[in-house]
Every structure is written in C-alpha cells, then in structure tokens.
N, C-alpha and C. Protein backbone atom coordinates (compact mmCIF):
# COMPACT_ATOMS: atom_id res chain seq x y z
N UNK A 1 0.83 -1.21 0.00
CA UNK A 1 0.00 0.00 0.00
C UNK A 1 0.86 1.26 0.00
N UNK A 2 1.89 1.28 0.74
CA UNK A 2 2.95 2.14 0.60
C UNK A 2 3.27 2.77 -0.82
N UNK A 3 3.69 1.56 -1.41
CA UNK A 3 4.39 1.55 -2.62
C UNK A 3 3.38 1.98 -3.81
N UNK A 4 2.08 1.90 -3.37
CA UNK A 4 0.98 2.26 -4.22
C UNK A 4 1.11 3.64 -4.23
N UNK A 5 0.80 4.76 -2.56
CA UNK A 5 0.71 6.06 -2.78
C UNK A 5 1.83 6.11 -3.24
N UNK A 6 3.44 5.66 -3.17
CA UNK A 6 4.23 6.63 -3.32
C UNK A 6 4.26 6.76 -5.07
N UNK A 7 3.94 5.57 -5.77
CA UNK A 7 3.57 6.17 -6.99
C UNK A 7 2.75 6.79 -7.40
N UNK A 8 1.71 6.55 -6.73
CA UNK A 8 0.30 7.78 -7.22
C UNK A 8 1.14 9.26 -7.31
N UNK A 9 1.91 9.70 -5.90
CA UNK A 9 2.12 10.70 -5.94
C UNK A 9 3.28 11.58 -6.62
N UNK A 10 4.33 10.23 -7.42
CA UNK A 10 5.04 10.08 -8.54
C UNK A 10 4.23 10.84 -9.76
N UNK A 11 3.22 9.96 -10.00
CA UNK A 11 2.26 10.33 -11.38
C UNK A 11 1.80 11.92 -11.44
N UNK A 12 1.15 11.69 -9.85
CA UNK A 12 0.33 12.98 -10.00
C UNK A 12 1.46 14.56 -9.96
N UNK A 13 2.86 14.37 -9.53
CA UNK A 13 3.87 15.61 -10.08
C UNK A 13 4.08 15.80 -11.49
N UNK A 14 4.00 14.49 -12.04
CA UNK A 14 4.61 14.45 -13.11
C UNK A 14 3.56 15.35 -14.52
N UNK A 15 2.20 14.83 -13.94
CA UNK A 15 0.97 15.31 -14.87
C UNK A 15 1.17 16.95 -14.96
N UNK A 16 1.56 17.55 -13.73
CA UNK A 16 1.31 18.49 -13.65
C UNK A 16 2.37 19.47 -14.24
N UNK A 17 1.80 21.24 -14.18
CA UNK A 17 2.53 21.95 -15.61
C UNK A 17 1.68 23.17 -15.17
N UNK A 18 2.65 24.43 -16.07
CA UNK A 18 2.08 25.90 -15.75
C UNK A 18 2.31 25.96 -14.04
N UNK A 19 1.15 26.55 -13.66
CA UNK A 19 1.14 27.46 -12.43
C UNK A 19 1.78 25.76 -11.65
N UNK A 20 2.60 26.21 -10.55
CA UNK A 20 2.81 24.78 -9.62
C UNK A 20 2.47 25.28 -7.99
N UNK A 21 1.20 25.74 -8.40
CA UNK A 21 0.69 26.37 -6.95
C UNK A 21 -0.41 25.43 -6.37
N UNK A 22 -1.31 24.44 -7.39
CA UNK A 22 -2.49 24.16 -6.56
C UNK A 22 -2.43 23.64 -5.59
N UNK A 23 -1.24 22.62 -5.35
CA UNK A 23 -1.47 21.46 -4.26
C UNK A 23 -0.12 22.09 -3.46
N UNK A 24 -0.15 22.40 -2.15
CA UNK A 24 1.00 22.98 -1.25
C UNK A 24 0.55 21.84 0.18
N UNK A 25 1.58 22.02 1.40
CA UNK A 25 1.39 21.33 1.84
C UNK A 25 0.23 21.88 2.90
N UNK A 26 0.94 22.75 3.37
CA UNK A 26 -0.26 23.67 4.27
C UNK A 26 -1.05 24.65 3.84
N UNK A 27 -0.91 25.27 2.56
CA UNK A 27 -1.82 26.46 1.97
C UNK A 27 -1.79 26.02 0.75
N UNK A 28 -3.21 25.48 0.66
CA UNK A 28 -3.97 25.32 -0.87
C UNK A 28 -4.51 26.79 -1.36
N UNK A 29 -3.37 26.90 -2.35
CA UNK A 29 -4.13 28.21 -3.20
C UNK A 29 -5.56 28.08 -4.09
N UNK A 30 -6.34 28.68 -4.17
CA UNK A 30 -7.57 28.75 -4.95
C UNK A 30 -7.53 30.00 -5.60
N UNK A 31 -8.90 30.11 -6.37
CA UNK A 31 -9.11 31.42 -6.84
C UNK A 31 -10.30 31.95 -6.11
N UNK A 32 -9.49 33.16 -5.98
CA UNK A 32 -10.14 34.87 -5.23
C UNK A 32 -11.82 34.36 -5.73
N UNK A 33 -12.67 35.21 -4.46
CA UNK A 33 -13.85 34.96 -4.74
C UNK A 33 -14.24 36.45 -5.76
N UNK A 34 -15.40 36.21 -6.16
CA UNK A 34 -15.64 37.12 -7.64
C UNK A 34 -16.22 38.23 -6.72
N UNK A 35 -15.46 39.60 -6.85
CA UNK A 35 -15.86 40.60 -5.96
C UNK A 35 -16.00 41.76 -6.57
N UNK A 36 -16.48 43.07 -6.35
CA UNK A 36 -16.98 44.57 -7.11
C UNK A 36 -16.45 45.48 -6.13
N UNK A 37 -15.03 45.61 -5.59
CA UNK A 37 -15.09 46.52 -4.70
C UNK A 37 -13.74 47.28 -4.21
N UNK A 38 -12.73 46.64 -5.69
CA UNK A 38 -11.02 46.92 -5.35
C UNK A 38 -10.43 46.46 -4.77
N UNK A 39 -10.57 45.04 -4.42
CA UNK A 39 -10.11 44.03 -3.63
C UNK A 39 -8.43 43.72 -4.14
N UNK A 40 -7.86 44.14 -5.65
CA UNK A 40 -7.25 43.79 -6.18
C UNK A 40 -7.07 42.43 -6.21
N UNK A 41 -7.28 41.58 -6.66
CA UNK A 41 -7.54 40.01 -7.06
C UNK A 41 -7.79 39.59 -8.12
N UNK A 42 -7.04 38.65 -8.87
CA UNK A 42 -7.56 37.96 -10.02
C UNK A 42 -7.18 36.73 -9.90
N UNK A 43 -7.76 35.79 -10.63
CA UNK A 43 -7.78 34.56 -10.94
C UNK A 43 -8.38 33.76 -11.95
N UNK A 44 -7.85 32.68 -12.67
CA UNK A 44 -8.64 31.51 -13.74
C UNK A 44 -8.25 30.52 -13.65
N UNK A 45 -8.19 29.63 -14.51
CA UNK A 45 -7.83 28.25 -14.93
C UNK A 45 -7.43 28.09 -16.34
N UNK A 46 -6.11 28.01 -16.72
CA UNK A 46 -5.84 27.95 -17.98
C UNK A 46 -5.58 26.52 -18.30
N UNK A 47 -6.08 25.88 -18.93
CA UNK A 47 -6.18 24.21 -19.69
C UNK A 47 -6.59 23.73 -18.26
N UNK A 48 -7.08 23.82 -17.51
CA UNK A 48 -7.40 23.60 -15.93
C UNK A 48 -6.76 23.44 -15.05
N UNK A 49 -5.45 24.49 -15.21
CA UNK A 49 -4.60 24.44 -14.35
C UNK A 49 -4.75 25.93 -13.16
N UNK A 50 -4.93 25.76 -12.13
CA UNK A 50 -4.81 27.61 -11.40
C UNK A 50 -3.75 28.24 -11.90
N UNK A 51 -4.30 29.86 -12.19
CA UNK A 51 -3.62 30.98 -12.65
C UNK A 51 -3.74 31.84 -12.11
N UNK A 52 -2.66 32.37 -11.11
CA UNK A 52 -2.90 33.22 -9.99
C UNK A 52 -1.72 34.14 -10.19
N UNK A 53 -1.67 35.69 -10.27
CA UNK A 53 -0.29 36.45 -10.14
C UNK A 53 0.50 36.20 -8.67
N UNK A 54 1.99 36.14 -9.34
CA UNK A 54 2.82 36.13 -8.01
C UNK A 54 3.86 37.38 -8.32
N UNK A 55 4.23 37.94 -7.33
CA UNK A 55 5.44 38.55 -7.76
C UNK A 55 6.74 37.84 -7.98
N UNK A 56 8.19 38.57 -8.28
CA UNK A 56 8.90 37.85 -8.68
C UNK A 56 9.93 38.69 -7.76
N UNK A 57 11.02 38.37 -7.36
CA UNK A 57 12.33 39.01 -6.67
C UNK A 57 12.99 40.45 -7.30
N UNK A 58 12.81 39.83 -8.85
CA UNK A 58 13.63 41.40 -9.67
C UNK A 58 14.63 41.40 -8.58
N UNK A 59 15.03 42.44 -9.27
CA UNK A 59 16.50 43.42 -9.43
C UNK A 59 16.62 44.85 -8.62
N UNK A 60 17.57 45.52 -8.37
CA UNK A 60 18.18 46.82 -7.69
C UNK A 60 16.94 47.20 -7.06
N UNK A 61 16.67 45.91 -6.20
CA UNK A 61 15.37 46.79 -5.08
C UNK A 61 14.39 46.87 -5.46
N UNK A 62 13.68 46.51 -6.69
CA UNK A 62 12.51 45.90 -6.62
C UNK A 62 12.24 44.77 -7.68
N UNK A 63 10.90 44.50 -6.74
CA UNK A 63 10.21 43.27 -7.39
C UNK A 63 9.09 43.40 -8.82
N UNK A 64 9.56 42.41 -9.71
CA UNK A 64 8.56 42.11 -10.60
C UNK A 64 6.99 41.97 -10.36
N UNK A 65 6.69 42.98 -11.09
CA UNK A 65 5.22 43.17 -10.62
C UNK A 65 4.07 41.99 -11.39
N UNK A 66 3.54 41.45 -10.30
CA UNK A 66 2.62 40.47 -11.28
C UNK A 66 1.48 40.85 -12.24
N UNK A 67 1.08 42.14 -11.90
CA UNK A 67 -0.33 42.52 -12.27
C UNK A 67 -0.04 44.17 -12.64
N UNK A 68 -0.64 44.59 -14.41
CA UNK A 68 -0.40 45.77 -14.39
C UNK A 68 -1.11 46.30 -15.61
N UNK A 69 -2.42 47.35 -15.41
CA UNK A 69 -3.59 47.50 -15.57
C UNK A 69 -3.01 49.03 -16.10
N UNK A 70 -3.12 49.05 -17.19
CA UNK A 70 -2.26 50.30 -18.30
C UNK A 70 -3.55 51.08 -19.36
N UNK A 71 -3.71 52.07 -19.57
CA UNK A 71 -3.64 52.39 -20.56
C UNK A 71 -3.44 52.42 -21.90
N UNK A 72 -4.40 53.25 -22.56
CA UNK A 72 -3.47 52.86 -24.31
C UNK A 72 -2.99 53.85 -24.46
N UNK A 73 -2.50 53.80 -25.90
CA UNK A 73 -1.40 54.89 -26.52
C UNK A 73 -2.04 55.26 -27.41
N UNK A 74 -2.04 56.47 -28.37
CA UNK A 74 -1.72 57.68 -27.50
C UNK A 74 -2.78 58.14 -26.67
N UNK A 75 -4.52 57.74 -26.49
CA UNK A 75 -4.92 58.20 -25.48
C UNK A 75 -5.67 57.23 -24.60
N UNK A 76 -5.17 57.55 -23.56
CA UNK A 76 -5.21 56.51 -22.23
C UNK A 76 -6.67 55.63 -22.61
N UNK A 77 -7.97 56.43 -22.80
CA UNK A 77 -9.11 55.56 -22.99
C UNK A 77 -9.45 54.89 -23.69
N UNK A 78 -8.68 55.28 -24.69
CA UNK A 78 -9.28 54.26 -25.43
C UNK A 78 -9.50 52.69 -25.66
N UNK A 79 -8.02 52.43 -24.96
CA UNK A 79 -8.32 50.60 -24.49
C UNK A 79 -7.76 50.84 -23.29
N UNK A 80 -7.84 49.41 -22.67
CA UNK A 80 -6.67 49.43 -21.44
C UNK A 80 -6.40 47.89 -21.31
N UNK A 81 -5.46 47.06 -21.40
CA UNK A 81 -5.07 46.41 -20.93
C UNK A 81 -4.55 45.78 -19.54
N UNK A 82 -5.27 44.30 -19.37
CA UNK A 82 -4.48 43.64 -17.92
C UNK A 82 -3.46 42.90 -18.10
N UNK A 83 -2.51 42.85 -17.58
CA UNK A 83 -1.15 42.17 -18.00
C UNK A 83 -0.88 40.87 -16.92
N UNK A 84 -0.51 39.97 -16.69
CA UNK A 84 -0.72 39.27 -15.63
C UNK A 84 0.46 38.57 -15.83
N UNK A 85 1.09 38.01 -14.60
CA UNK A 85 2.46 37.37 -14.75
C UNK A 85 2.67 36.25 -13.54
N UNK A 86 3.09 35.06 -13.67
CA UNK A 86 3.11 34.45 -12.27
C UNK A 86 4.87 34.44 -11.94
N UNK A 87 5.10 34.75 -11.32
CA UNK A 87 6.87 34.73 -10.86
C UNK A 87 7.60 33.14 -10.50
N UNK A 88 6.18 33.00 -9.84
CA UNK A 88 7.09 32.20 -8.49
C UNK A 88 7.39 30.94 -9.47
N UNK A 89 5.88 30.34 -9.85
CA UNK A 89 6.22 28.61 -10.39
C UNK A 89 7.29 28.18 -11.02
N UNK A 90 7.17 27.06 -10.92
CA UNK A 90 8.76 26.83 -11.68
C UNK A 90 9.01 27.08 -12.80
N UNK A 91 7.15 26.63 -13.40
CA UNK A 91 6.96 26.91 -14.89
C UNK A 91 6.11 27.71 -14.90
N UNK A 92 6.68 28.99 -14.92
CA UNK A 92 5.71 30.24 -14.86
C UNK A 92 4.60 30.16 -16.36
N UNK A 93 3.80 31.59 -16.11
CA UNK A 93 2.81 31.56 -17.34
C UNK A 93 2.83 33.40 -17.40
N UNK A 94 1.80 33.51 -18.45
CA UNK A 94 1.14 34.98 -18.25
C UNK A 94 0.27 35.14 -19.54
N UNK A 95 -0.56 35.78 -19.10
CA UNK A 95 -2.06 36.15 -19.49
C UNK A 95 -2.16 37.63 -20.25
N UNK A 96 -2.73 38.18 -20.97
CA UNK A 96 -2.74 39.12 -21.53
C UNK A 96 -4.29 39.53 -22.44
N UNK A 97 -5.13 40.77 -21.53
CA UNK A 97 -6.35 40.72 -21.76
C UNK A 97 -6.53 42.23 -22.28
N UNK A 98 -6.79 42.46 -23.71
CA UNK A 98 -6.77 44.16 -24.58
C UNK A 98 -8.32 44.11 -24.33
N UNK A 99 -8.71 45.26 -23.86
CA UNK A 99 -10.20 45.39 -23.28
C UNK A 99 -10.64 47.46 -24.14
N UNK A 100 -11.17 47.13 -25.37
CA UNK A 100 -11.37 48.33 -26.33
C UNK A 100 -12.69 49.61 -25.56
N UNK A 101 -11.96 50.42 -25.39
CA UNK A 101 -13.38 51.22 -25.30
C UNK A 101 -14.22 51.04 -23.94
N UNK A 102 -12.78 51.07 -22.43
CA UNK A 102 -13.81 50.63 -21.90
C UNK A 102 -14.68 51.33 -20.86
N UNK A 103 -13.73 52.64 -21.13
CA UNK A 103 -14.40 53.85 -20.27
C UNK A 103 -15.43 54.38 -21.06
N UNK A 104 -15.71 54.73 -22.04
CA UNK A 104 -16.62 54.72 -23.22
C UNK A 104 -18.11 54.05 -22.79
N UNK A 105 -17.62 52.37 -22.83
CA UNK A 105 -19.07 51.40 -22.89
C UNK A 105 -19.12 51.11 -21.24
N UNK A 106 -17.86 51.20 -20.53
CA UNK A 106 -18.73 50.41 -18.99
C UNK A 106 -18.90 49.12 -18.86
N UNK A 107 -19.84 49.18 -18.01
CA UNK A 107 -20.51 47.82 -17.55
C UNK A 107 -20.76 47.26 -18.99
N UNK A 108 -20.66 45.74 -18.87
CA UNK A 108 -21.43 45.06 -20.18
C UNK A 108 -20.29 43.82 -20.45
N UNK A 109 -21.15 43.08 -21.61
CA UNK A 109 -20.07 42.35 -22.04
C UNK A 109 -19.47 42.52 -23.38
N UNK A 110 -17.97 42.27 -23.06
CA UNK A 110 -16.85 42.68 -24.23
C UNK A 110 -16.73 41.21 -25.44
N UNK A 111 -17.31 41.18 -26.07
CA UNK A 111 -16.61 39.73 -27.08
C UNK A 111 -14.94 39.77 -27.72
N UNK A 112 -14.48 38.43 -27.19
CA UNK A 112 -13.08 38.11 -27.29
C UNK A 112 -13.21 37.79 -28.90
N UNK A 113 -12.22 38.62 -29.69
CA UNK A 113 -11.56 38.11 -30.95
C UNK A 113 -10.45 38.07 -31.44
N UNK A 114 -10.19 38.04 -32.60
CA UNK A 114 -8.62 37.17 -32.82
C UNK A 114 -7.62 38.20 -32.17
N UNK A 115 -6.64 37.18 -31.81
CA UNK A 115 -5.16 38.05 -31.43
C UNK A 115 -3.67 37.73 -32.51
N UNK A 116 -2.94 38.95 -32.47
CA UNK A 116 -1.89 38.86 -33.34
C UNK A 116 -0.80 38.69 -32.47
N UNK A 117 -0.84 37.87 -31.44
CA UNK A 117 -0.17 38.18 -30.56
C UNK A 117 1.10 38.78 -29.24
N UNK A 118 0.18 40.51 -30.30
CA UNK A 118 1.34 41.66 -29.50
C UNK A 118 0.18 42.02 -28.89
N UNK A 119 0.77 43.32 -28.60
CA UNK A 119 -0.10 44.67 -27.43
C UNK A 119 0.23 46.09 -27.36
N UNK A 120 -0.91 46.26 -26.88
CA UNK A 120 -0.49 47.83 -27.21
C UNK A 120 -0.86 48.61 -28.49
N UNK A 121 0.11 49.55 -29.06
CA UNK A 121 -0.43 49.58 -30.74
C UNK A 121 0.08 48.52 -31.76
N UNK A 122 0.95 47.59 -31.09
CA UNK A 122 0.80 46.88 -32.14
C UNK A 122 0.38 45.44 -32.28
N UNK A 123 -1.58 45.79 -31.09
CA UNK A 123 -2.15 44.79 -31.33
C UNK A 123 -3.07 45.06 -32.15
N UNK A 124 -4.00 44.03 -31.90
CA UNK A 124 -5.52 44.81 -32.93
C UNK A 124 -6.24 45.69 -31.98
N UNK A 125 -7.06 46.41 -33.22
CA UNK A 125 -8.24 47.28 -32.45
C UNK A 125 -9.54 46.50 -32.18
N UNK A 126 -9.24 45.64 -31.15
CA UNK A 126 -10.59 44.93 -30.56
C UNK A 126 -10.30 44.44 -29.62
N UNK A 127 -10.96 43.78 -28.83
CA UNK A 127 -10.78 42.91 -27.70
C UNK A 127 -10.31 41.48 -28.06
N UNK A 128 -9.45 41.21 -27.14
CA UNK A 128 -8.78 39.71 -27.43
C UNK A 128 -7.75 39.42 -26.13
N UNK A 129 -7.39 38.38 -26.07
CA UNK A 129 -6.43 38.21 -25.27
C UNK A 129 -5.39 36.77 -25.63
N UNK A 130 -4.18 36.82 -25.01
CA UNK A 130 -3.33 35.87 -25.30
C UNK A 130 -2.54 35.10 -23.74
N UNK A 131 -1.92 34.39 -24.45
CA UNK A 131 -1.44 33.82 -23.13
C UNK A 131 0.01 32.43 -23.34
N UNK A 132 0.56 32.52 -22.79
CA UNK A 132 2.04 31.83 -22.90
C UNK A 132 1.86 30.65 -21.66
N UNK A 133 1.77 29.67 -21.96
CA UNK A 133 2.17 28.43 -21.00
C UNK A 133 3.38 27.51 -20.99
N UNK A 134 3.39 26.84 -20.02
CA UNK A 134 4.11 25.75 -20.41
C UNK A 134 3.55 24.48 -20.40
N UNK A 135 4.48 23.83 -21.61
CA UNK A 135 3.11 22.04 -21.42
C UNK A 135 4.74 20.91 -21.59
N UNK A 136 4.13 20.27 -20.84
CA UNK A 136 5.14 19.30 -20.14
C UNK A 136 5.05 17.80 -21.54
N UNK A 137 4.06 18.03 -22.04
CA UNK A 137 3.89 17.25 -23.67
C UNK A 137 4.91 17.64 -24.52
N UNK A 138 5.16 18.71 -24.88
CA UNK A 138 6.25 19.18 -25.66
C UNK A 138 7.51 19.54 -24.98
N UNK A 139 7.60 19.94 -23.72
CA UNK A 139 8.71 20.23 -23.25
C UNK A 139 9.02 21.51 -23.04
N UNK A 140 8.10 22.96 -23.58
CA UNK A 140 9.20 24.39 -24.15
C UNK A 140 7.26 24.95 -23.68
N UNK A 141 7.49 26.37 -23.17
CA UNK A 141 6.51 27.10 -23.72
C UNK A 141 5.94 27.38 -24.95
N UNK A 142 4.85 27.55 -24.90
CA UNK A 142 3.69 27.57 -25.84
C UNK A 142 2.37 29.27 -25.73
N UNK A 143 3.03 29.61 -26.80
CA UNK A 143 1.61 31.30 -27.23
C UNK A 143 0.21 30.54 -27.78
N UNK A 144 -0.42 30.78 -27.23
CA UNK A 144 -1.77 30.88 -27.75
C UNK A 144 -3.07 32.13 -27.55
N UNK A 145 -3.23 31.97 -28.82
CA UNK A 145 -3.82 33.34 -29.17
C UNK A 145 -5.52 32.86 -29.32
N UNK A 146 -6.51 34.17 -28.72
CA UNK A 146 -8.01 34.04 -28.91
C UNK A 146 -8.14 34.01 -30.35
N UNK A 147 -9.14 33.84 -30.83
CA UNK A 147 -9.58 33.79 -32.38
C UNK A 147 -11.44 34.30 -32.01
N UNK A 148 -12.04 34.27 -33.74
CA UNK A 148 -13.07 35.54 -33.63
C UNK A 148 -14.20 34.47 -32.68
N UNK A 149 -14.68 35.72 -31.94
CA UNK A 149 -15.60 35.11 -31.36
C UNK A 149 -15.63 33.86 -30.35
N UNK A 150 -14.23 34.28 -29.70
CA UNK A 150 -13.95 32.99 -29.07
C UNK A 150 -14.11 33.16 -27.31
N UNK A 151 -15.37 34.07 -26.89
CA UNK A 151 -14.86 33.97 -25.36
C UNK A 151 -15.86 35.62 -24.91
N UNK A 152 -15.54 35.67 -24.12
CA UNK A 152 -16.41 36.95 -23.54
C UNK A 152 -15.65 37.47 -22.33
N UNK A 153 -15.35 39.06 -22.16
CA UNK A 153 -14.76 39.45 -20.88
C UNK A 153 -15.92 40.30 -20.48
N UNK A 154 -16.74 40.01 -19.32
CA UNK A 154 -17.72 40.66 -18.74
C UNK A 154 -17.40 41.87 -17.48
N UNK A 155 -17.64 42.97 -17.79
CA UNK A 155 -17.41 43.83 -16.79
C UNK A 155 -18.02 44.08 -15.39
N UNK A 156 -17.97 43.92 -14.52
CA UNK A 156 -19.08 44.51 -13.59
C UNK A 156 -19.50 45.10 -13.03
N UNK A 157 -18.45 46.00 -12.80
CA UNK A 157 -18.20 47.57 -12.04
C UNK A 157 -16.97 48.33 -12.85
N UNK A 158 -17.20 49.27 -12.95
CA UNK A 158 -16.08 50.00 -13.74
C UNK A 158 -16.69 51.62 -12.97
N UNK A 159 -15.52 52.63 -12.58
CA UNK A 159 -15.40 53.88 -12.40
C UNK A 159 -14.39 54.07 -12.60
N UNK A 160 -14.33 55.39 -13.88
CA UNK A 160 -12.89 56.08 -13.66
C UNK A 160 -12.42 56.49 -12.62
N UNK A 161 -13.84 57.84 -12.21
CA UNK A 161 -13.41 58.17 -10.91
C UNK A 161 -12.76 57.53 -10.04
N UNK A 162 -13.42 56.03 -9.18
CA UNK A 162 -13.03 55.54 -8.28
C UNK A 162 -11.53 55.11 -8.66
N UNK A 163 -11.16 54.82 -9.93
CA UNK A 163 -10.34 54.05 -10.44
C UNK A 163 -10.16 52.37 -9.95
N UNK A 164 -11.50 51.76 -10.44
CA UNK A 164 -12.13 50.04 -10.10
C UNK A 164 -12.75 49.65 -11.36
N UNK A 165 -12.21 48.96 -11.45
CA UNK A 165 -12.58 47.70 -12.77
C UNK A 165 -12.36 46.32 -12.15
N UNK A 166 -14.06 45.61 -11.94
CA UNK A 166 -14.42 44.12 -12.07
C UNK A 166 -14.59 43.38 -13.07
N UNK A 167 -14.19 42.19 -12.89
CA UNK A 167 -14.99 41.24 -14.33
C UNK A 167 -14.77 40.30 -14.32
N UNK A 168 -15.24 39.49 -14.60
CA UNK A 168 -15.22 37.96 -15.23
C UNK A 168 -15.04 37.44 -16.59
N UNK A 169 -14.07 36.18 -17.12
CA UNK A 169 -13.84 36.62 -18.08
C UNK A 169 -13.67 35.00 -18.47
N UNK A 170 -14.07 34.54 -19.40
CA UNK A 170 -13.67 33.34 -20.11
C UNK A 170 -13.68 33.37 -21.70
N UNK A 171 -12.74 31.82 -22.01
CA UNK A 171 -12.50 31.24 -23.59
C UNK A 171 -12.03 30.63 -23.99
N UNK A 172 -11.67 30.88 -25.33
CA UNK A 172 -10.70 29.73 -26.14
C UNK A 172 -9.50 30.14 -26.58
N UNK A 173 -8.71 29.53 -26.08
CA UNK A 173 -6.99 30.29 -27.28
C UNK A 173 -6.70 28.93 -27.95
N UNK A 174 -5.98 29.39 -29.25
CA UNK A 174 -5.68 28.00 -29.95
C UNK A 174 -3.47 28.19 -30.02
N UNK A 175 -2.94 27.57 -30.15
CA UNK A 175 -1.82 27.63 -29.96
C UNK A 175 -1.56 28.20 -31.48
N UNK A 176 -0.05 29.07 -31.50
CA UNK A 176 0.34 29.73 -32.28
C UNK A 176 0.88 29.07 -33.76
N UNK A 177 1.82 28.66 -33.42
CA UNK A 177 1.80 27.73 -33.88
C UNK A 177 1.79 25.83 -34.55
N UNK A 178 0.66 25.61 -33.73
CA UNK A 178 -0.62 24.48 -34.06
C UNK A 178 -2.04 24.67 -33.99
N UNK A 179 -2.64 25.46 -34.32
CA UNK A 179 -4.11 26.26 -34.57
C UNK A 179 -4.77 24.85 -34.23
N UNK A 180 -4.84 23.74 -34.60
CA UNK A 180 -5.62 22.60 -34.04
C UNK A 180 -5.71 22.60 -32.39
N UNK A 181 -4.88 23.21 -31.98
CA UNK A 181 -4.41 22.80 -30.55
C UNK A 181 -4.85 24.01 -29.79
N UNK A 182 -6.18 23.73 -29.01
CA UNK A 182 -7.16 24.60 -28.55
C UNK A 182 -7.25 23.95 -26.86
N UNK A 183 -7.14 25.38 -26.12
CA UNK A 183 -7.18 25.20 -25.07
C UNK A 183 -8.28 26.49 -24.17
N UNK A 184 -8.49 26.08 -22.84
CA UNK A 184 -10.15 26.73 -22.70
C UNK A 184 -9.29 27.65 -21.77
N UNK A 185 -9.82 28.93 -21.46
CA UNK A 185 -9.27 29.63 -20.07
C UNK A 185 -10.57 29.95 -19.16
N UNK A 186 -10.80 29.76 -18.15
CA UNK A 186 -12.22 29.35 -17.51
C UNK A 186 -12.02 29.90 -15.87
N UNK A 187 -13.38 30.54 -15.68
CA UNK A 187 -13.96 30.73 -14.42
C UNK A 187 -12.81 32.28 -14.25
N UNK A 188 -12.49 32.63 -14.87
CA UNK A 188 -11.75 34.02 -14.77
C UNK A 188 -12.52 35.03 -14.27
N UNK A 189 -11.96 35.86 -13.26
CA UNK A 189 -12.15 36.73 -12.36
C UNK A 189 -11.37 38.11 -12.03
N UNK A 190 -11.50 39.19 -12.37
CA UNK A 190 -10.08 40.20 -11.63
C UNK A 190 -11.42 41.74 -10.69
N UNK A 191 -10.88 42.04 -10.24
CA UNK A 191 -11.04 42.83 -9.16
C UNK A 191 -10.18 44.07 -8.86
N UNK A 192 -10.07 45.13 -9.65
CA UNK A 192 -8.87 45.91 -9.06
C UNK A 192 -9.09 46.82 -8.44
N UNK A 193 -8.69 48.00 -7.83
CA UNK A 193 -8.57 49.47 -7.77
C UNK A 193 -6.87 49.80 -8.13
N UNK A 194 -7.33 50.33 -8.94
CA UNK A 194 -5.77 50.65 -9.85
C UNK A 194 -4.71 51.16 -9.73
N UNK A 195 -5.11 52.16 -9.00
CA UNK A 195 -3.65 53.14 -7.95
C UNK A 195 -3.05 52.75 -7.25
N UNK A 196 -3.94 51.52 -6.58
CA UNK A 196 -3.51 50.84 -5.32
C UNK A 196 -2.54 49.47 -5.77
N UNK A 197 -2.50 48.91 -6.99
CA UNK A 197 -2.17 47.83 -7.09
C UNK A 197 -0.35 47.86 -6.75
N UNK A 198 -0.09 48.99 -7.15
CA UNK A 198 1.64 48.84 -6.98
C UNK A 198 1.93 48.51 -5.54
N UNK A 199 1.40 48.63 -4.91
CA UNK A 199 1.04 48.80 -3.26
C UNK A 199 0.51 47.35 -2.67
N UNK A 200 0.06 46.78 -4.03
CA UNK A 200 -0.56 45.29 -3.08
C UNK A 200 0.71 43.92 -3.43
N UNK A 201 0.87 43.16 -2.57
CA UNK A 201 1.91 42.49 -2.60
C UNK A 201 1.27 41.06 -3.27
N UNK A 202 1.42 40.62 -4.25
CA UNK A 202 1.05 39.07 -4.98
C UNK A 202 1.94 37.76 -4.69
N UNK A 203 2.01 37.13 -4.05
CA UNK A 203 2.86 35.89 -3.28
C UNK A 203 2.20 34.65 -3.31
C-alpha cells in the first residue's frame, strides 16, 4: 500500500505543468472569490490548471510586478489592458487581456476576438487576449492566441473616478503555432482598484 501512494504521488507531479501552486502542503491556493469593490484580485484556470499572479524578486530593489492595468497609446481611454504574470512557479505563465473602449461602454459584455499576438499599438483594435504556458507534452513554452468570437470578458463595475474595474472573463486560445491545438481559459475573475495595485503584494 505504501508503494501504491508513493507512486500515485510520482504520477500525480509528473501530470502536472504551468502554475505549480495548486497542491502545497499547508496552503492550498484557490481562486479569489468574484468581488466589485477593489479588492485587487484575479484569478482563472488555464487548460485547468490555477492561474494566480505572483510577484517575482527582480533586481536593484525591486520586485517584478505580477499585475499591471495600463492604458493605451496615444490616449489613455481608449483601451486598457491587464497584463498578468506568475513569478514564483517553476513553470511560470502569463495572461494578456486588450479590453477596447472601456471607459466609453462600462458595464457590459466585451466579445473576445482574434489576437496577433502583441499589445499595445501593435495589437488589434478589438478585444482579445493571449497567453504563454508551459506544457510538459512538448517540453518548451507555448503562445496561444483568442480567435473571432472565441470567449467573452464581462465587466461589472467599472469607475474612472473611483479608479475600479471588475470582471469575469472566459474562452478559447488555440496555440500559435498548431491552430488545431485549442485550449479553454475558464472561471476568470479580476477585481482591481488601480492606484492601489503597486502597493498590493502578490505571493
């Protein structure tokens, strides 16, 4: 019976890939509950693995920021992007969500379409998002990009003033290059107040 768990628990390291946060010994990470109120929090499941920002150690005194909620160019409203980064895992990841027009429209839902997978101006003018994993099948990180109509980022609170943007957000990315090779990003959640985030610590 011994010899049974100790391979189960052989198998079950081995399956695993991306974030290497779910199973700890004393603190099981989950994802943040879905909140409207600047909690700064986000969370998903990418191929059903947890995707949670961590910071990272960086350099000359500071740390790599996991989470960073920008503006566009040249004028701030017109999109804004969430940038998301995990530090810690062994096999880190990061997420990348272009959200068009959103001081403009507000509350509502945004439809996810194709990505070229840059940012900024030299992504598209629409909503989309991308995302970089690692898969333990091939060995190397892997880009996969949304395609049309593939997903929805739902807002739920948004104030400039306050400077707070909620939402929930799911879909499909297909890998960059192997377009057959489609993977889901699910139960996505973020929560910010925006001024405050440099200020909140991700671990």
């Amino acid at each position: 019976m011994k010899n049974l768990s100790t391979i189960l628990i052989i198998i079950t390291s081995l399956l695993s890939c991306g974030n290497d946060d779910i199973n700890t010994t004393n603190n099981k990470r989950t994802l943040p509950p879905i909140t409207q109120i600047g909690a700064n929090t986000f969370g998903c499941y990418i191929d059903e693995l947890l995707f949670i920002p961590r910071d990272g150690d960086g350099s000359f005194n500071s740390n790599d920021r996991a989470i960073y909620f920008k503006g566009g160019y040249p004028h701030p409203l017109d999109y804004n992007e969430i940038e998301i980064k995990d530090y810690k895992s062994e096999k880190t990841a990061s997420l990348l969500m272009h959200i068009e027009e959103l001081d403009a429209t507000g509350v509502g839902a945004y439809i996810i379409n194709e990505s070229n997978g840059l940012s900024n101006i030299d992504g598209l003018d629409h909503n989309y998002m991308h995302c970089r994993v690692w898969r333990d099948d091939v060995g190397n990180y892997q880009n996969y990009l949304s395609y049309e109509n593939s997903g929805t980022i739902t807002i739920t609170n948004y104030s400039l003033s306050g400077r707070l943007v909620s939402g929930t957000f799911s879909g499909s990315v297909r890998n960059y290059q192997e377009p057959h090779d489609t993977i889901q990003i699910t139960n996505g959640r973020f929560d910010f107040k925006w001024e405050t985030l440099d200020e909140t610590d991700f671990n």
